[in-house]
PDB file of N, CA and C in Angstrom:
ATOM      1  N   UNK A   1      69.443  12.286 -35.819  1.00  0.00           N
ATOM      2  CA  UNK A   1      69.215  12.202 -34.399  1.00  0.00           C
ATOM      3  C   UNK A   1      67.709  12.215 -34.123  1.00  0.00           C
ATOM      4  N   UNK A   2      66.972  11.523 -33.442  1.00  0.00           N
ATOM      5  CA  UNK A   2      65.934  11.281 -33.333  1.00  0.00           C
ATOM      6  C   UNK A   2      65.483  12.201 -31.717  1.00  0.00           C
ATOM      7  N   UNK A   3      63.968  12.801 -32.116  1.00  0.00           N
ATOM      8  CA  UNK A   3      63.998  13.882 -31.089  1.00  0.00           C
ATOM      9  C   UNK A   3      63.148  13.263 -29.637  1.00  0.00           C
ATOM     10  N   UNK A   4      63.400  14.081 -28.805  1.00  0.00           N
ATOM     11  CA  UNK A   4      63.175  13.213 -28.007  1.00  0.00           C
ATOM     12  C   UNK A   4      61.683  12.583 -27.439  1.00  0.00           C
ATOM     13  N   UNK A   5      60.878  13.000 -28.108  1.00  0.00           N
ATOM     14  CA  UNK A   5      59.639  12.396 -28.090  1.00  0.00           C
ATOM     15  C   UNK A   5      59.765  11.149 -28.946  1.00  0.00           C
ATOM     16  N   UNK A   6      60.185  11.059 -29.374  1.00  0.00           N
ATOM     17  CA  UNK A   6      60.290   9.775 -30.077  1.00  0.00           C
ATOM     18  C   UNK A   6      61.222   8.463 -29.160  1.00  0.00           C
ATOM     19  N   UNK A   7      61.960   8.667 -28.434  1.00  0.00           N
ATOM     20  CA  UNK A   7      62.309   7.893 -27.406  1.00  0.00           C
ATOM     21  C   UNK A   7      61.920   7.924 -26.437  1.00  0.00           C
ATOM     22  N   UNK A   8      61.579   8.750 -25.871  1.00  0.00           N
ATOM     23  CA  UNK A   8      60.796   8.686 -24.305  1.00  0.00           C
ATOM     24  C   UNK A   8      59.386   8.820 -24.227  1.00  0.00           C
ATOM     25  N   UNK A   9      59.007   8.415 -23.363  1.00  0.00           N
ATOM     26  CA  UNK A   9      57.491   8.676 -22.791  1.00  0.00           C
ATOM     27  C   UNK A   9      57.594   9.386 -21.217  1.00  0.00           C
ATOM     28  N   UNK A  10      56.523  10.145 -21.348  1.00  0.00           N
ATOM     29  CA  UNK A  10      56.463  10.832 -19.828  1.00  0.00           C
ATOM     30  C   UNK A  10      55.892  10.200 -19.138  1.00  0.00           C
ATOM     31  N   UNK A  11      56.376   9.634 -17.909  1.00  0.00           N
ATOM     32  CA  UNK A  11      55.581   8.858 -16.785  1.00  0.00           C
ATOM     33  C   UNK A  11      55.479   9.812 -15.886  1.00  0.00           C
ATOM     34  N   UNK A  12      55.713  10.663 -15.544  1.00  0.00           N
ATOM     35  CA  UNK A  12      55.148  11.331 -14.213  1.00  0.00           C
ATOM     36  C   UNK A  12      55.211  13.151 -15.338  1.00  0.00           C
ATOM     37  N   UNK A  13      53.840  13.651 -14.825  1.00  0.00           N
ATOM     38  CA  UNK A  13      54.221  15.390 -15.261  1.00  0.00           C
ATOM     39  C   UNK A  13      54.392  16.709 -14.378  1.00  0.00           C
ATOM     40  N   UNK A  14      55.319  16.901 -14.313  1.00  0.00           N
ATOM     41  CA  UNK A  14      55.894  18.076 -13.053  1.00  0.00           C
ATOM     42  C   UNK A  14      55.725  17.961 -11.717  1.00  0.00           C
ATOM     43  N   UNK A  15      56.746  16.406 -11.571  1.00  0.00           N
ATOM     44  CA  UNK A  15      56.990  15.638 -10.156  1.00  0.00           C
ATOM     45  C   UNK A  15      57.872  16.652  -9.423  1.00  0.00           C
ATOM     46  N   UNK A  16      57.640  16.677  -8.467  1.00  0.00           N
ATOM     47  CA  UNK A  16      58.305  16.959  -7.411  1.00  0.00           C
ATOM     48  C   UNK A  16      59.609  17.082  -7.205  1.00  0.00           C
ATOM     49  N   UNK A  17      60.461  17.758  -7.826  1.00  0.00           N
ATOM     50  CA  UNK A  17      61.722  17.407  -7.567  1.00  0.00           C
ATOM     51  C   UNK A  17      62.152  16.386  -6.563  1.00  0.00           C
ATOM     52  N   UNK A  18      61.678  15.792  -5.530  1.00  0.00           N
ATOM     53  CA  UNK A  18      62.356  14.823  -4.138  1.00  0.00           C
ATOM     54  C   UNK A  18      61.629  13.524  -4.898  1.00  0.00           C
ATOM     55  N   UNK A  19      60.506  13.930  -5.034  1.00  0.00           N
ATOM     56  CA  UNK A  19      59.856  12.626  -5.358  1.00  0.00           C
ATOM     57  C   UNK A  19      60.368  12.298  -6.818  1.00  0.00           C
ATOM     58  N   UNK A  20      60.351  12.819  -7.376  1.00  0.00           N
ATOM     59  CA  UNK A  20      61.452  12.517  -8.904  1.00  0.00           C
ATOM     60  C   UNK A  20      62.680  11.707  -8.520  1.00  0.00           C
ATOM     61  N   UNK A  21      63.114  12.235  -7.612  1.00  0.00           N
ATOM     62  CA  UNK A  21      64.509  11.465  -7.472  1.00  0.00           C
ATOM     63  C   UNK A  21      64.380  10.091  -6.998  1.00  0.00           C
ATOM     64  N   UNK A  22      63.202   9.929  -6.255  1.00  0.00           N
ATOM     65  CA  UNK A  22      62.905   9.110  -4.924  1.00  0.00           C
ATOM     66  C   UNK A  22      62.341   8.044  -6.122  1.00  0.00           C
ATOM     67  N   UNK A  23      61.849   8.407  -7.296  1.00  0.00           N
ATOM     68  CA  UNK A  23      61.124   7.516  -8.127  1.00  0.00           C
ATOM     69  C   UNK A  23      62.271   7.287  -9.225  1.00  0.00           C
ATOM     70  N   UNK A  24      63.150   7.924  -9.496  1.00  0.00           N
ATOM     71  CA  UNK A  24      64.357   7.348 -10.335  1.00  0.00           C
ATOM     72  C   UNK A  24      65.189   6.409  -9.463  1.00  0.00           C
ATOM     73  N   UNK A  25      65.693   6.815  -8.194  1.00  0.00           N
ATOM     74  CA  UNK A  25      65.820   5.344  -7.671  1.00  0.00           C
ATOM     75  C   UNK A  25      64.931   4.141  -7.225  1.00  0.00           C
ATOM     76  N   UNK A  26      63.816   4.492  -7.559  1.00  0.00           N
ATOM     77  CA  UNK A  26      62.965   3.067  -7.346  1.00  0.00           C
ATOM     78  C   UNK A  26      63.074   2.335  -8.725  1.00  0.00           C
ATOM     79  N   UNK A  27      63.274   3.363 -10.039  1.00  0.00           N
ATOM     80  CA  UNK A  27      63.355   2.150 -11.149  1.00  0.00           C
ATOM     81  C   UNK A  27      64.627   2.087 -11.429  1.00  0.00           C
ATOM     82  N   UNK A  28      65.540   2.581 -11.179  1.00  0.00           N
ATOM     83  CA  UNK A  28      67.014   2.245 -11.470  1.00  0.00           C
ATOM     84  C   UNK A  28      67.136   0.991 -10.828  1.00  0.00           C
ATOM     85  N   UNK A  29      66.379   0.180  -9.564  1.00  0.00           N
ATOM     86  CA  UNK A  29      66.898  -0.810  -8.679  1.00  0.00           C
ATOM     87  C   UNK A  29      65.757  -1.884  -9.771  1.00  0.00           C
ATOM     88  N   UNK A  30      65.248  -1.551 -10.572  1.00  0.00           N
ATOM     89  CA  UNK A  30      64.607  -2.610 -11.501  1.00  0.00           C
ATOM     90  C   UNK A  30      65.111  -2.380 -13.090  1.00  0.00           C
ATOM     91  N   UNK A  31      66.293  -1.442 -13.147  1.00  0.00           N
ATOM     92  CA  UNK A  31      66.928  -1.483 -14.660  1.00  0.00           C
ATOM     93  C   UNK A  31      66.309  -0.886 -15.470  1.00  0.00           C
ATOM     94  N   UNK A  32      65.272   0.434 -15.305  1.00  0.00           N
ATOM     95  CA  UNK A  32      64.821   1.395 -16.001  1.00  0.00           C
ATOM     96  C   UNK A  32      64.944   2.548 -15.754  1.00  0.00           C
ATOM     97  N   UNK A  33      65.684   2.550 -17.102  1.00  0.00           N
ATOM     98  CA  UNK A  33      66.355   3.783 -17.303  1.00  0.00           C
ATOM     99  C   UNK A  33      65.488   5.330 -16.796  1.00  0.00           C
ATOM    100  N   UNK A  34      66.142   6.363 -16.033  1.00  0.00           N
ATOM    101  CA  UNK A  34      64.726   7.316 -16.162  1.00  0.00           C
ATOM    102  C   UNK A  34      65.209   8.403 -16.429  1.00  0.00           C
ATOM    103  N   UNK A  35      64.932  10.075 -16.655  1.00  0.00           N
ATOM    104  CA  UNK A  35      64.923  11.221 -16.219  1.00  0.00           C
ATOM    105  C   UNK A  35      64.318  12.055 -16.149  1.00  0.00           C
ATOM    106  N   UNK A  36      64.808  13.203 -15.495  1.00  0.00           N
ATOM    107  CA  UNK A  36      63.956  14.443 -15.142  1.00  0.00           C
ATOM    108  C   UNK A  36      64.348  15.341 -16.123  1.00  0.00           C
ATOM    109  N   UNK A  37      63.493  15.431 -16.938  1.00  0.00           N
ATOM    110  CA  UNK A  37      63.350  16.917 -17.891  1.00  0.00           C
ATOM    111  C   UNK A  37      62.355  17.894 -17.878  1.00  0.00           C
ATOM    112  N   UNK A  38      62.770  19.084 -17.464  1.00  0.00           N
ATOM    113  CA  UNK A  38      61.695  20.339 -17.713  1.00  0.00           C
ATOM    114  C   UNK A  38      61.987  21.585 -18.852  1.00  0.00           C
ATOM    115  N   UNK A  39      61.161  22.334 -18.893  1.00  0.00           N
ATOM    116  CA  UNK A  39      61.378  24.059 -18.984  1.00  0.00           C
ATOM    117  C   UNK A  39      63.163  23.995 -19.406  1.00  0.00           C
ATOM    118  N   UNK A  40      62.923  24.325 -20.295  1.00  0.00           N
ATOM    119  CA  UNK A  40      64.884  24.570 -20.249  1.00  0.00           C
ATOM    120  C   UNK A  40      65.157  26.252 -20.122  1.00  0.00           C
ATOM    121  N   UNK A  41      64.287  27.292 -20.323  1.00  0.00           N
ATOM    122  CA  UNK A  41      64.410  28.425 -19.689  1.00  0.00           C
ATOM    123  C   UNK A  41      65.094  28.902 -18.660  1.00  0.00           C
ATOM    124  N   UNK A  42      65.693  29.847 -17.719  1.00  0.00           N
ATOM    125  CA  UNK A  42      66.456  29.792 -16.740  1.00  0.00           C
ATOM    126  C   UNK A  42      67.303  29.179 -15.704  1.00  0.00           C
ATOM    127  N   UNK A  43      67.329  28.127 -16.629  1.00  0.00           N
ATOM    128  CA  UNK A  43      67.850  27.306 -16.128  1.00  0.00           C
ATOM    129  C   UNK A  43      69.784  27.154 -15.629  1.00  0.00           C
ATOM    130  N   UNK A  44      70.179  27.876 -16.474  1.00  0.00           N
ATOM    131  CA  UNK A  44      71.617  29.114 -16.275  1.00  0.00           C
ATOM    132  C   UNK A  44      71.608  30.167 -15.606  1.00  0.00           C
ATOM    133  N   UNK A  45      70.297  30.447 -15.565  1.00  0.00           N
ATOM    134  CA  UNK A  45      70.551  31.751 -14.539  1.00  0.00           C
ATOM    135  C   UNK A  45      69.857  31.506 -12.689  1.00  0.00           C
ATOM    136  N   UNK A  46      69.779  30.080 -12.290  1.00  0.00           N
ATOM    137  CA  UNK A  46      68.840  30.113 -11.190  1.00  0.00           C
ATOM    138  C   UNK A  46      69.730  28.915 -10.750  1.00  0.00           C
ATOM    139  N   UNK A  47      70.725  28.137 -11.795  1.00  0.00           N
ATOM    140  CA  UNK A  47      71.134  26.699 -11.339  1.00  0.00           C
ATOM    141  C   UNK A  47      70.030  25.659 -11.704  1.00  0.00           C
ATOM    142  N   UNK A  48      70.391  24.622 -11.983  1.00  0.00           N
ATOM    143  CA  UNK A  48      70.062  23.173 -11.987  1.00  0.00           C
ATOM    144  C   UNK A  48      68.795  23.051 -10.476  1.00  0.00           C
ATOM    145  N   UNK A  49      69.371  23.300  -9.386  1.00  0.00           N
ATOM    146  CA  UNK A  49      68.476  22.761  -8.083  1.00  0.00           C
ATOM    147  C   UNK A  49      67.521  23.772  -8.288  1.00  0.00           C
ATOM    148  N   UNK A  50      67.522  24.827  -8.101  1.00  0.00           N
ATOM    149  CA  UNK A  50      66.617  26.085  -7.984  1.00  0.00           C
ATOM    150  C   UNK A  50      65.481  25.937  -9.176  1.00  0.00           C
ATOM    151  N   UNK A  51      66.017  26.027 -10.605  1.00  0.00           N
ATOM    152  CA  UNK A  51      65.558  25.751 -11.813  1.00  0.00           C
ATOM    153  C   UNK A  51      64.296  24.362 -11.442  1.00  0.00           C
ATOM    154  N   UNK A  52      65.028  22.964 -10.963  1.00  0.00           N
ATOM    155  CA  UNK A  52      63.802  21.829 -10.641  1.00  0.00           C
ATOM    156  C   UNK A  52      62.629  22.318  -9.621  1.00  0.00           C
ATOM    157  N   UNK A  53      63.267  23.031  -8.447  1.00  0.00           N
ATOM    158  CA  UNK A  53      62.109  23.511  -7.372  1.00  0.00           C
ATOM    159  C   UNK A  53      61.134  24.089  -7.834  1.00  0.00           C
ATOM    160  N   UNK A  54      61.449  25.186  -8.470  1.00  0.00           N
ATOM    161  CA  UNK A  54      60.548  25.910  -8.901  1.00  0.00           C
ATOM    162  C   UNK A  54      59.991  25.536 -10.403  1.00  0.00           C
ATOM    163  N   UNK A  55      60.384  25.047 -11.427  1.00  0.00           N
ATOM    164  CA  UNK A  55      59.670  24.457 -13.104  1.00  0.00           C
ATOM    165  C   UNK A  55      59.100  23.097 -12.762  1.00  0.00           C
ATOM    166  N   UNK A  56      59.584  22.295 -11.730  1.00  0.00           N
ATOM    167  CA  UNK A  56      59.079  21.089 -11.727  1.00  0.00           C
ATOM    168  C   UNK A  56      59.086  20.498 -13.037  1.00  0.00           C
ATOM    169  N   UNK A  57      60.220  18.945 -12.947  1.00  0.00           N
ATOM    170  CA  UNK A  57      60.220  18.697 -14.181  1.00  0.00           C
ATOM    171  C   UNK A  57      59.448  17.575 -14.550  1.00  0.00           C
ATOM    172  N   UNK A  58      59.010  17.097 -15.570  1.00  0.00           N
ATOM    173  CA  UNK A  58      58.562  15.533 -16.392  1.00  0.00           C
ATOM    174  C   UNK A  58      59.647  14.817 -15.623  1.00  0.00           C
ATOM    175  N   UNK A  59      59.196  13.091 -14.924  1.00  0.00           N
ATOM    176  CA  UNK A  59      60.017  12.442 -15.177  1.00  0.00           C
ATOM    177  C   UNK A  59      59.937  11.372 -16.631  1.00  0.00           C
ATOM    178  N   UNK A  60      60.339  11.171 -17.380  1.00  0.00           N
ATOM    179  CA  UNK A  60      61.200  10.265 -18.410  1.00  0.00           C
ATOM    180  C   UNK A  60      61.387   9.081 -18.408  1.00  0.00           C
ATOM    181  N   UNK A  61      60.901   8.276 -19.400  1.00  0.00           N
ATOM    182  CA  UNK A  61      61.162   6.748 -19.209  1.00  0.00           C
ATOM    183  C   UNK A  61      61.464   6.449 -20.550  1.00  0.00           C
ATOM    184  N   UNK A  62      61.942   5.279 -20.865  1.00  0.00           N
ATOM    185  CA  UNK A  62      62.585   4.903 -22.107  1.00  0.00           C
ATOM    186  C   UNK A  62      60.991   4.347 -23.399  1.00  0.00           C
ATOM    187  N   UNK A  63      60.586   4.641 -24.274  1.00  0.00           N
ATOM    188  CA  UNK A  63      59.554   3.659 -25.000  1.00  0.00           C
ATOM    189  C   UNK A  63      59.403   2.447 -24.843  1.00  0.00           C
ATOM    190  N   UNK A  64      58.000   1.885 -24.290  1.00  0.00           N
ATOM    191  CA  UNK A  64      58.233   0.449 -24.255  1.00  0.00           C
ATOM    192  C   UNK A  64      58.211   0.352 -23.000  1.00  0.00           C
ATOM    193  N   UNK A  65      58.899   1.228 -22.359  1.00  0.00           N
ATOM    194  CA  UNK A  65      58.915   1.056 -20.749  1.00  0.00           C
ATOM    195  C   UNK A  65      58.232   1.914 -19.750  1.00  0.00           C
ATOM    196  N   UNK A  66      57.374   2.611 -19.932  1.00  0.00           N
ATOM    197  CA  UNK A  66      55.957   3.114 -19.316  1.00  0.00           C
ATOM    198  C   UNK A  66      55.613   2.339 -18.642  1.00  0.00           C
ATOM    199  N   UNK A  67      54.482   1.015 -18.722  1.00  0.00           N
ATOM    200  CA  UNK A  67      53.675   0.738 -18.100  1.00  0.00           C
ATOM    201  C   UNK A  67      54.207  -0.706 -17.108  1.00  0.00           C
ATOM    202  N   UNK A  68      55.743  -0.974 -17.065  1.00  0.00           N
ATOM    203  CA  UNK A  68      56.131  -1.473 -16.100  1.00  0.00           C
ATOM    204  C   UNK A  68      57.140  -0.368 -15.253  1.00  0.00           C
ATOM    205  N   UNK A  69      57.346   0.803 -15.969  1.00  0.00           N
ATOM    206  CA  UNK A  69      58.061   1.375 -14.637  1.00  0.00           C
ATOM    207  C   UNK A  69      56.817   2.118 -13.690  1.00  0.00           C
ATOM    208  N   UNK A  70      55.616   2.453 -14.440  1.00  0.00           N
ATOM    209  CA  UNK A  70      54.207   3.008 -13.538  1.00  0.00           C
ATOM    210  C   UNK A  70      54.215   1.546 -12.497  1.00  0.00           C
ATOM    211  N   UNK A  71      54.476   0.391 -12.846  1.00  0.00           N
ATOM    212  CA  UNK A  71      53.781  -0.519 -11.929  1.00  0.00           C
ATOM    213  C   UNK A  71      54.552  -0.489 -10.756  1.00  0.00           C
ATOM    214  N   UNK A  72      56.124   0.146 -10.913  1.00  0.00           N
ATOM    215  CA  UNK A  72      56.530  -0.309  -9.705  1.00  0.00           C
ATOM    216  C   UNK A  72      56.708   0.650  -9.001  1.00  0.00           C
ATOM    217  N   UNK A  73      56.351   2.205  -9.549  1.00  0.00           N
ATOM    218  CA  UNK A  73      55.596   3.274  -8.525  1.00  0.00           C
ATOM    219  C   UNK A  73      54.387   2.961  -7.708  1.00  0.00           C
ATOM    220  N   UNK A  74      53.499   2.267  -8.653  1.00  0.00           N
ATOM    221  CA  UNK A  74      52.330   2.092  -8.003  1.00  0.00           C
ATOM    222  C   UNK A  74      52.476   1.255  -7.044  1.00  0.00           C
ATOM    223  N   UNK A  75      53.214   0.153  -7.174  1.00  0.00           N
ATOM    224  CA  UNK A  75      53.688  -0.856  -6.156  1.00  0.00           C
ATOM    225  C   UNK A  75      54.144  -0.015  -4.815  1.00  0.00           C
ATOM    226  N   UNK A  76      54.975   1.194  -5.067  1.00  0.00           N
ATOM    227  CA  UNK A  76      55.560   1.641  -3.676  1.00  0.00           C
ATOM    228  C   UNK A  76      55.203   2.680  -3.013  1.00  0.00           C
ATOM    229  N   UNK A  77      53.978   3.628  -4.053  1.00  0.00           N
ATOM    230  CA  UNK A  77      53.801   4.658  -3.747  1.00  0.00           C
ATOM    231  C   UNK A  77      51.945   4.799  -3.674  1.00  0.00           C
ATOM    232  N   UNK A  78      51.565   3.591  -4.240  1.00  0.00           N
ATOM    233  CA  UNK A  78      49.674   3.882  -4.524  1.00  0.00           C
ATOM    234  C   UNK A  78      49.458   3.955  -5.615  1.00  0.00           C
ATOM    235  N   UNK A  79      48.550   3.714  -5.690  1.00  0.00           N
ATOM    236  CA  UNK A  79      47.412   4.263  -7.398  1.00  0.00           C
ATOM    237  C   UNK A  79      47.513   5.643  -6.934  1.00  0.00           C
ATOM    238  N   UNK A  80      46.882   6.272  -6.037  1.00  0.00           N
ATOM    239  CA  UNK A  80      46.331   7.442  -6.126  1.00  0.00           C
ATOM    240  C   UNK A  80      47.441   8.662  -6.189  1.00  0.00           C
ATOM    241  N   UNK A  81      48.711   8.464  -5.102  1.00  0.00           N
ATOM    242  CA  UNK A  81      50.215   9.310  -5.705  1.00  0.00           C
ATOM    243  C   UNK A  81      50.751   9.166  -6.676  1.00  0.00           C
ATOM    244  N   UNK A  82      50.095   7.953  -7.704  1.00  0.00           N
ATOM    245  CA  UNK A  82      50.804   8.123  -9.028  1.00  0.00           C
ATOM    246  C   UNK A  82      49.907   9.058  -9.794  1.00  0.00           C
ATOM    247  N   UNK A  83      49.337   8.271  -9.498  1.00  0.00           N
ATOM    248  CA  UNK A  83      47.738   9.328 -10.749  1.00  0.00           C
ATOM    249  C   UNK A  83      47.739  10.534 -10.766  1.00  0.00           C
ATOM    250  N   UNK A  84      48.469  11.532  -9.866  1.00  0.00           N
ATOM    251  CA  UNK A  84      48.364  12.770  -9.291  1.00  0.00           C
ATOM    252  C   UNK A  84      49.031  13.340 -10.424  1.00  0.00           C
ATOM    253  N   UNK A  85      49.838  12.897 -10.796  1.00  0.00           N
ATOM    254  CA  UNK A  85      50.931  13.654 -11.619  1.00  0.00           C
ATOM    255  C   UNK A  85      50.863  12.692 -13.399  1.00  0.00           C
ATOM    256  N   UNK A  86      50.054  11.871 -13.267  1.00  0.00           N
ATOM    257  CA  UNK A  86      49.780  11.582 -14.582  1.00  0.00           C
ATOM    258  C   UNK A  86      49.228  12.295 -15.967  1.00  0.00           C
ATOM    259  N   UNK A  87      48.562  13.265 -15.193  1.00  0.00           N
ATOM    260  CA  UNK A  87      48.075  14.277 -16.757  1.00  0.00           C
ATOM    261  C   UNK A  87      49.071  15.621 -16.625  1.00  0.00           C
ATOM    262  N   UNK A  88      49.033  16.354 -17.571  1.00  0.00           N
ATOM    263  CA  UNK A  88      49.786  17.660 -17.929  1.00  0.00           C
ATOM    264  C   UNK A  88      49.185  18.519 -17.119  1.00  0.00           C
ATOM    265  N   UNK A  89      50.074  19.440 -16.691  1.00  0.00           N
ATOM    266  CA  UNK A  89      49.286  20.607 -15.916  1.00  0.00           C
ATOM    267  C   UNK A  89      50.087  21.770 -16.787  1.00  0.00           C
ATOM    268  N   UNK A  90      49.229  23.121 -15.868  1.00  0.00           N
ATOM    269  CA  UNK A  90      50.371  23.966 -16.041  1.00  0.00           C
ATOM    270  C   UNK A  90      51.578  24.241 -15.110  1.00  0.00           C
ATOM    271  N   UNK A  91      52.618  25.128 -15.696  1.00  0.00           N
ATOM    272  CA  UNK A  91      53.428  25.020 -15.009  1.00  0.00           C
ATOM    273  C   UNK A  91      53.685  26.782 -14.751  1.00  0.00           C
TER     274      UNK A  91
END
């Protein structure tokens, strides 16, 4: 089984839960695949919704498919709201 850095690339780092979603349906309507992964820590004890609000997760894109699913954020959202969340922070 191959881990998951090896299939995905992070396009966005500790998006917004709304805007995560808001950006998985902007590339689902262009056929890229996406998700939200964070922190897997408390995540049983706070729920799924509570757990994203507060860890803020990575959104997820398939290898290969980075720098056309960034284009069609940038297309809907700016250079500058993408860029925001392009480097690692803490969390």
């Amino acid at each position: 089984m191959k881990r998951m850095n090896e299939e995905f690339d992070v396009l966005l780092y500790a998006v917004d839960p709304i805007a995560g979603d808001l950006a998985r349906d902007l590339l689902s309507g262009v056929d890229i695949p996406s998700m939200l992964h964070g922190p897997d820590f408390d995540r049983a004890e706070l729920g799924f919704a509570t757990h994203n609000v507060i860890r803020h997760p990575d959104l997820l894109v398939p290898k290969g498919s980075r720098e056309k699913a960034r284009a069609v954020l940038v297309e809907a959202w700016g250079e500058e709201k993408v860029a925001e969340n392009e480097q690692p922070r803490a969390r």
